[in-house]
C-alpha atoms as a PDB file:
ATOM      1  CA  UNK A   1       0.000   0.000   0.000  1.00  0.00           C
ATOM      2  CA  UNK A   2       0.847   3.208  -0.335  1.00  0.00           C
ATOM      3  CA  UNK A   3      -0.354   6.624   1.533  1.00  0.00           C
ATOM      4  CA  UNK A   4      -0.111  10.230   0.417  1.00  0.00           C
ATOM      5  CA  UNK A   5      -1.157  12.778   3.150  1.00  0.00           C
ATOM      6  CA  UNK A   6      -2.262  16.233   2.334  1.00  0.00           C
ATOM      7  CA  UNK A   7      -4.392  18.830   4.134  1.00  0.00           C
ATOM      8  CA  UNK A   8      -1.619  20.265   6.475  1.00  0.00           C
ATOM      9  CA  UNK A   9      -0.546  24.319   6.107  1.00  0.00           C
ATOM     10  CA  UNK A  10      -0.591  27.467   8.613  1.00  0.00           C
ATOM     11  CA  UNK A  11      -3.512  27.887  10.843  1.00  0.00           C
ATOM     12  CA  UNK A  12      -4.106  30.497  13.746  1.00  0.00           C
ATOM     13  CA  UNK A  13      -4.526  29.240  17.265  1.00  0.00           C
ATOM     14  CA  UNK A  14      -8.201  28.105  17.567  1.00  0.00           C
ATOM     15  CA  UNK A  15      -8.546  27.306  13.577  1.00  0.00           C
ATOM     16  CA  UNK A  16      -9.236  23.770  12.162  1.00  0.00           C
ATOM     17  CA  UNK A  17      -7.585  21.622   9.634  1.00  0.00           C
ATOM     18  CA  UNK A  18      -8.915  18.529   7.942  1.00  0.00           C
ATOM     19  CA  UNK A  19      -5.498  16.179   6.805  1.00  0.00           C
ATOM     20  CA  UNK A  20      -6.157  13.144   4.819  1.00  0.00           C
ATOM     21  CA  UNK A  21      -4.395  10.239   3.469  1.00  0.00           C
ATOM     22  CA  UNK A  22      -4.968   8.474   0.976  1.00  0.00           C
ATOM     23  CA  UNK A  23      -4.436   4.888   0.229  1.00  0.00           C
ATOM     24  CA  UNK A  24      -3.830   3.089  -3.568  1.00  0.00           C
ATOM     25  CA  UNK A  25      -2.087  -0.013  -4.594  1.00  0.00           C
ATOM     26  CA  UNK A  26      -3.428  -2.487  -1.841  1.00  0.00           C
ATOM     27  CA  UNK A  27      -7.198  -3.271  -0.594  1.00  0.00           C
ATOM     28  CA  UNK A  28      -7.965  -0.291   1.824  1.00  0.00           C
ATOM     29  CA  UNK A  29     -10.010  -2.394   4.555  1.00  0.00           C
ATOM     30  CA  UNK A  30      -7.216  -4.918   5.183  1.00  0.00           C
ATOM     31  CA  UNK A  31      -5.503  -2.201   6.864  1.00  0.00           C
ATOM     32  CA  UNK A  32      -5.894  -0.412  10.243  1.00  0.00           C
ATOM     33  CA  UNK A  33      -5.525   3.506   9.951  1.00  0.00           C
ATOM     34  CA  UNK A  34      -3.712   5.950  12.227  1.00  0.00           C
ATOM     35  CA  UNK A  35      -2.249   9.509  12.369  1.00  0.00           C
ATOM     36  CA  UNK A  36       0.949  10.015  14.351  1.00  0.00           C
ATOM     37  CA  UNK A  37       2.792  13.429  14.659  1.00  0.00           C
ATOM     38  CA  UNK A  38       6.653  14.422  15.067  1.00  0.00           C
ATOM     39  CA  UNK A  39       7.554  18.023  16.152  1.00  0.00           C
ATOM     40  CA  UNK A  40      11.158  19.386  15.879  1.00  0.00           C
ATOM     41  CA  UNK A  41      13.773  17.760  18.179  1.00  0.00           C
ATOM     42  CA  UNK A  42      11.042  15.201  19.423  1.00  0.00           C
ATOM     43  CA  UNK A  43       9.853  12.024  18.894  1.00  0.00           C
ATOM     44  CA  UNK A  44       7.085  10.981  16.969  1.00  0.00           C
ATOM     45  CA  UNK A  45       4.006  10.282  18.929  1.00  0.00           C
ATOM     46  CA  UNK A  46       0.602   8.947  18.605  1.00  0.00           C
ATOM     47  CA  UNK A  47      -2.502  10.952  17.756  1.00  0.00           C
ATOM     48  CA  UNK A  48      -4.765   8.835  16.891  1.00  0.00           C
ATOM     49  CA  UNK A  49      -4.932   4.919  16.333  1.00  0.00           C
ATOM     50  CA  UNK A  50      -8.089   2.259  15.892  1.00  0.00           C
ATOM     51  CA  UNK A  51      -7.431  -0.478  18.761  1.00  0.00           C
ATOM     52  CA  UNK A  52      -7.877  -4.078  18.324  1.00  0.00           C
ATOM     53  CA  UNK A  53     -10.985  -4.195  20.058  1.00  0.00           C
ATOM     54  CA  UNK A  54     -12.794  -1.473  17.944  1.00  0.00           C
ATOM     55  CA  UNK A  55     -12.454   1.775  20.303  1.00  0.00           C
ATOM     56  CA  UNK A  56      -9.646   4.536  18.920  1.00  0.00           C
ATOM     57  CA  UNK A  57      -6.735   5.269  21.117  1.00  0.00           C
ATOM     58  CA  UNK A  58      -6.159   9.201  20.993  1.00  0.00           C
ATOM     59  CA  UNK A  59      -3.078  11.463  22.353  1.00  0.00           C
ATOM     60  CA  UNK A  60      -4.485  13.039  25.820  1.00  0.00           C
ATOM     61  CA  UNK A  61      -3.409  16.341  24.396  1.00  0.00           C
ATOM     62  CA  UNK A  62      -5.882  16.095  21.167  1.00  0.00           C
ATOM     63  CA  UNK A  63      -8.662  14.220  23.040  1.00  0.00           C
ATOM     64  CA  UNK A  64     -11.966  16.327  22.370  1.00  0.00           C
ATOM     65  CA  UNK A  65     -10.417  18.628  19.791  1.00  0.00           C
ATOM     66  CA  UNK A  66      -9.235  15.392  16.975  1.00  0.00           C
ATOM     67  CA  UNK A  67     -11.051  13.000  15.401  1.00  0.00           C
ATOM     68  CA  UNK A  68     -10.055  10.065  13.315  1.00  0.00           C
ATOM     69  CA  UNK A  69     -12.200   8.734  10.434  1.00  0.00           C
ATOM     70  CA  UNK A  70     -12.133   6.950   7.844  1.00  0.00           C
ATOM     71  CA  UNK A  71     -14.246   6.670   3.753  1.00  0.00           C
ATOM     72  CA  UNK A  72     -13.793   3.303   2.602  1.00  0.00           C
ATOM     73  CA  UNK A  73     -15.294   4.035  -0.236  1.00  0.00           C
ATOM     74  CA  UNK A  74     -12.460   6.621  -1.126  1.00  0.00           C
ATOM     75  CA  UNK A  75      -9.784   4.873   0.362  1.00  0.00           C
ATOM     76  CA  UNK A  76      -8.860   7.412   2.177  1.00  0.00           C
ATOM     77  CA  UNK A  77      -8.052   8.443   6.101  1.00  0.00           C
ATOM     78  CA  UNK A  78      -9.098  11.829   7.797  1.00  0.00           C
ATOM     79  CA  UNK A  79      -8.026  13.690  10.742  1.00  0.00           C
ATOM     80  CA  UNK A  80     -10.199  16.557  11.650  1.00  0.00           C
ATOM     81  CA  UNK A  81      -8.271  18.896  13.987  1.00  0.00           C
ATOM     82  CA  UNK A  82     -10.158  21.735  15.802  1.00  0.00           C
ATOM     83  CA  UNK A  83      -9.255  24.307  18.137  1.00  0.00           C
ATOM     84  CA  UNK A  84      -5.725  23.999  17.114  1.00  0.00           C
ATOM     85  CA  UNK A  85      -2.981  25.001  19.862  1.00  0.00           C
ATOM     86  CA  UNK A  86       0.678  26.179  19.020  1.00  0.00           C
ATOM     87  CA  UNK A  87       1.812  22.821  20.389  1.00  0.00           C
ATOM     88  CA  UNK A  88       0.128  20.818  17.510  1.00  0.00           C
ATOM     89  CA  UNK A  89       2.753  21.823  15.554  1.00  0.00           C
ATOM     90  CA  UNK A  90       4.546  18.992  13.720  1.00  0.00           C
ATOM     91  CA  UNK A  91       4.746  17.011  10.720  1.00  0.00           C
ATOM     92  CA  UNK A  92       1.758  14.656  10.419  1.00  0.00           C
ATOM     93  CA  UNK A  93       2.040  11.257   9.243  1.00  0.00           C
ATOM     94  CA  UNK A  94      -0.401   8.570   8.274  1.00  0.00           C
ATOM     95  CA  UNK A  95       0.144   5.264   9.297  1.00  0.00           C
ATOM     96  CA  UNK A  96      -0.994   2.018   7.634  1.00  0.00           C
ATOM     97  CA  UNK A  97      -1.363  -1.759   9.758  1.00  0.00           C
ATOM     98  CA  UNK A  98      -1.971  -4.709   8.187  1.00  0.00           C
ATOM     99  CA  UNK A  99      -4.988  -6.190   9.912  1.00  0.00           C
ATOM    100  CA  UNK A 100      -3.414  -9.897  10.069  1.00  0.00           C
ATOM    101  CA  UNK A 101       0.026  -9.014   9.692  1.00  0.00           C
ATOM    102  CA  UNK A 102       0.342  -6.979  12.148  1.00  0.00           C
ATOM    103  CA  UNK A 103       4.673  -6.116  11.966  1.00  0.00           C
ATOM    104  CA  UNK A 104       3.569  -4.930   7.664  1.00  0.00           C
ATOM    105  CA  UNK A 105       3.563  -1.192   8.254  1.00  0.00           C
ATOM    106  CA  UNK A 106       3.750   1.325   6.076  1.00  0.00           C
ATOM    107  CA  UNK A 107       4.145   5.184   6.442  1.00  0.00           C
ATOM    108  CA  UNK A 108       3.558   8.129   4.379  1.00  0.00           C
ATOM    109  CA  UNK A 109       6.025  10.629   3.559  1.00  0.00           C
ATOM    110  CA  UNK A 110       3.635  13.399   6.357  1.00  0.00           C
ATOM    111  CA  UNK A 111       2.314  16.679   6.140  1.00  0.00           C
ATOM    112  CA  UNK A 112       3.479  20.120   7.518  1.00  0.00           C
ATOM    113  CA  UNK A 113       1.001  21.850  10.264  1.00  0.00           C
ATOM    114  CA  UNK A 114       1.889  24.845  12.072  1.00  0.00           C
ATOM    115  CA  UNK A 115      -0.099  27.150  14.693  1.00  0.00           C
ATOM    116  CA  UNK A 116       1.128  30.110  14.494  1.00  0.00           C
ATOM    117  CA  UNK A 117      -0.087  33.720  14.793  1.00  0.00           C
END
Protein backbone atom coordinates (compact mmCIF):
# COMPACT_ATOMS: atom_id res chain seq x y z
CA UNK A 1 0.00 0.00 0.00
CA UNK A 2 0.85 3.21 -0.34
CA UNK A 3 -0.35 6.62 1.53
CA UNK A 4 -0.11 10.23 0.42
CA UNK A 5 -1.16 12.78 3.15
CA UNK A 6 -2.26 16.23 2.33
CA UNK A 7 -4.39 18.83 4.13
CA UNK A 8 -1.62 20.26 6.47
CA UNK A 9 -0.55 24.32 6.11
CA UNK A 10 -0.59 27.47 8.61
CA UNK A 11 -3.51 27.89 10.84
CA UNK A 12 -4.11 30.50 13.75
CA UNK A 13 -4.53 29.24 17.26
CA UNK A 14 -8.20 28.10 17.57
CA UNK A 15 -8.55 27.31 13.58
CA UNK A 16 -9.24 23.77 12.16
CA UNK A 17 -7.58 21.62 9.63
CA UNK A 18 -8.91 18.53 7.94
CA UNK A 19 -5.50 16.18 6.81
CA UNK A 20 -6.16 13.14 4.82
CA UNK A 21 -4.40 10.24 3.47
CA UNK A 22 -4.97 8.47 0.98
CA UNK A 23 -4.44 4.89 0.23
CA UNK A 24 -3.83 3.09 -3.57
CA UNK A 25 -2.09 -0.01 -4.59
CA UNK A 26 -3.43 -2.49 -1.84
CA UNK A 27 -7.20 -3.27 -0.59
CA UNK A 28 -7.97 -0.29 1.82
CA UNK A 29 -10.01 -2.39 4.56
CA UNK A 30 -7.22 -4.92 5.18
CA UNK A 31 -5.50 -2.20 6.86
CA UNK A 32 -5.89 -0.41 10.24
CA UNK A 33 -5.52 3.51 9.95
CA UNK A 34 -3.71 5.95 12.23
CA UNK A 35 -2.25 9.51 12.37
CA UNK A 36 0.95 10.02 14.35
CA UNK A 37 2.79 13.43 14.66
CA UNK A 38 6.65 14.42 15.07
CA UNK A 39 7.55 18.02 16.15
CA UNK A 40 11.16 19.39 15.88
CA UNK A 41 13.77 17.76 18.18
CA UNK A 42 11.04 15.20 19.42
CA UNK A 43 9.85 12.02 18.89
CA UNK A 44 7.08 10.98 16.97
CA UNK A 45 4.01 10.28 18.93
CA UNK A 46 0.60 8.95 18.61
CA UNK A 47 -2.50 10.95 17.76
CA UNK A 48 -4.76 8.84 16.89
CA UNK A 49 -4.93 4.92 16.33
CA UNK A 50 -8.09 2.26 15.89
CA UNK A 51 -7.43 -0.48 18.76
CA UNK A 52 -7.88 -4.08 18.32
CA UNK A 53 -10.99 -4.20 20.06
CA UNK A 54 -12.79 -1.47 17.94
CA UNK A 55 -12.45 1.78 20.30
CA UNK A 56 -9.65 4.54 18.92
CA UNK A 57 -6.73 5.27 21.12
CA UNK A 58 -6.16 9.20 20.99
CA UNK A 59 -3.08 11.46 22.35
CA UNK A 60 -4.49 13.04 25.82
CA UNK A 61 -3.41 16.34 24.40
CA UNK A 62 -5.88 16.09 21.17
CA UNK A 63 -8.66 14.22 23.04
CA UNK A 64 -11.97 16.33 22.37
CA UNK A 65 -10.42 18.63 19.79
CA UNK A 66 -9.24 15.39 16.98
CA UNK A 67 -11.05 13.00 15.40
CA UNK A 68 -10.05 10.07 13.32
CA UNK A 69 -12.20 8.73 10.43
CA UNK A 70 -12.13 6.95 7.84
CA UNK A 71 -14.25 6.67 3.75
CA UNK A 72 -13.79 3.30 2.60
CA UNK A 73 -15.29 4.04 -0.24
CA UNK A 74 -12.46 6.62 -1.13
CA UNK A 75 -9.78 4.87 0.36
CA UNK A 76 -8.86 7.41 2.18
CA UNK A 77 -8.05 8.44 6.10
CA UNK A 78 -9.10 11.83 7.80
CA UNK A 79 -8.03 13.69 10.74
CA UNK A 80 -10.20 16.56 11.65
CA UNK A 81 -8.27 18.90 13.99
CA UNK A 82 -10.16 21.74 15.80
CA UNK A 83 -9.26 24.31 18.14
CA UNK A 84 -5.73 24.00 17.11
CA UNK A 85 -2.98 25.00 19.86
CA UNK A 86 0.68 26.18 19.02
CA UNK A 87 1.81 22.82 20.39
CA UNK A 88 0.13 20.82 17.51
CA UNK A 89 2.75 21.82 15.55
CA UNK A 90 4.55 18.99 13.72
CA UNK A 91 4.75 17.01 10.72
CA UNK A 92 1.76 14.66 10.42
CA UNK A 93 2.04 11.26 9.24
CA UNK A 94 -0.40 8.57 8.27
CA UNK A 95 0.14 5.26 9.30
CA UNK A 96 -0.99 2.02 7.63
CA UNK A 97 -1.36 -1.76 9.76
CA UNK A 98 -1.97 -4.71 8.19
CA UNK A 99 -4.99 -6.19 9.91
CA UNK A 100 -3.41 -9.90 10.07
CA UNK A 101 0.03 -9.01 9.69
CA UNK A 102 0.34 -6.98 12.15
CA UNK A 103 4.67 -6.12 11.97
CA UNK A 104 3.57 -4.93 7.66
CA UNK A 105 3.56 -1.19 8.25
CA UNK A 106 3.75 1.33 6.08
CA UNK A 107 4.15 5.18 6.44
CA UNK A 108 3.56 8.13 4.38
CA UNK A 109 6.03 10.63 3.56
CA UNK A 110 3.63 13.40 6.36
CA UNK A 111 2.31 16.68 6.14
CA UNK A 112 3.48 20.12 7.52
CA UNK A 113 1.00 21.85 10.26
CA UNK A 114 1.89 24.84 12.07
CA UNK A 115 -0.10 27.15 14.69
CA UNK A 116 1.13 30.11 14.49
CA UNK A 117 -0.09 33.72 14.79
Amino acid sequence: VQLVESGGGLVQPGGSLRLSCAASGSIFRLYSMGWYRQAPGKQRELVAEPTNGGSTNYADSVKGRFTISRDNAKNTVYLQMNSLKPEDTALYYCKATHRLVRSYVVWGQGTQVTVSS
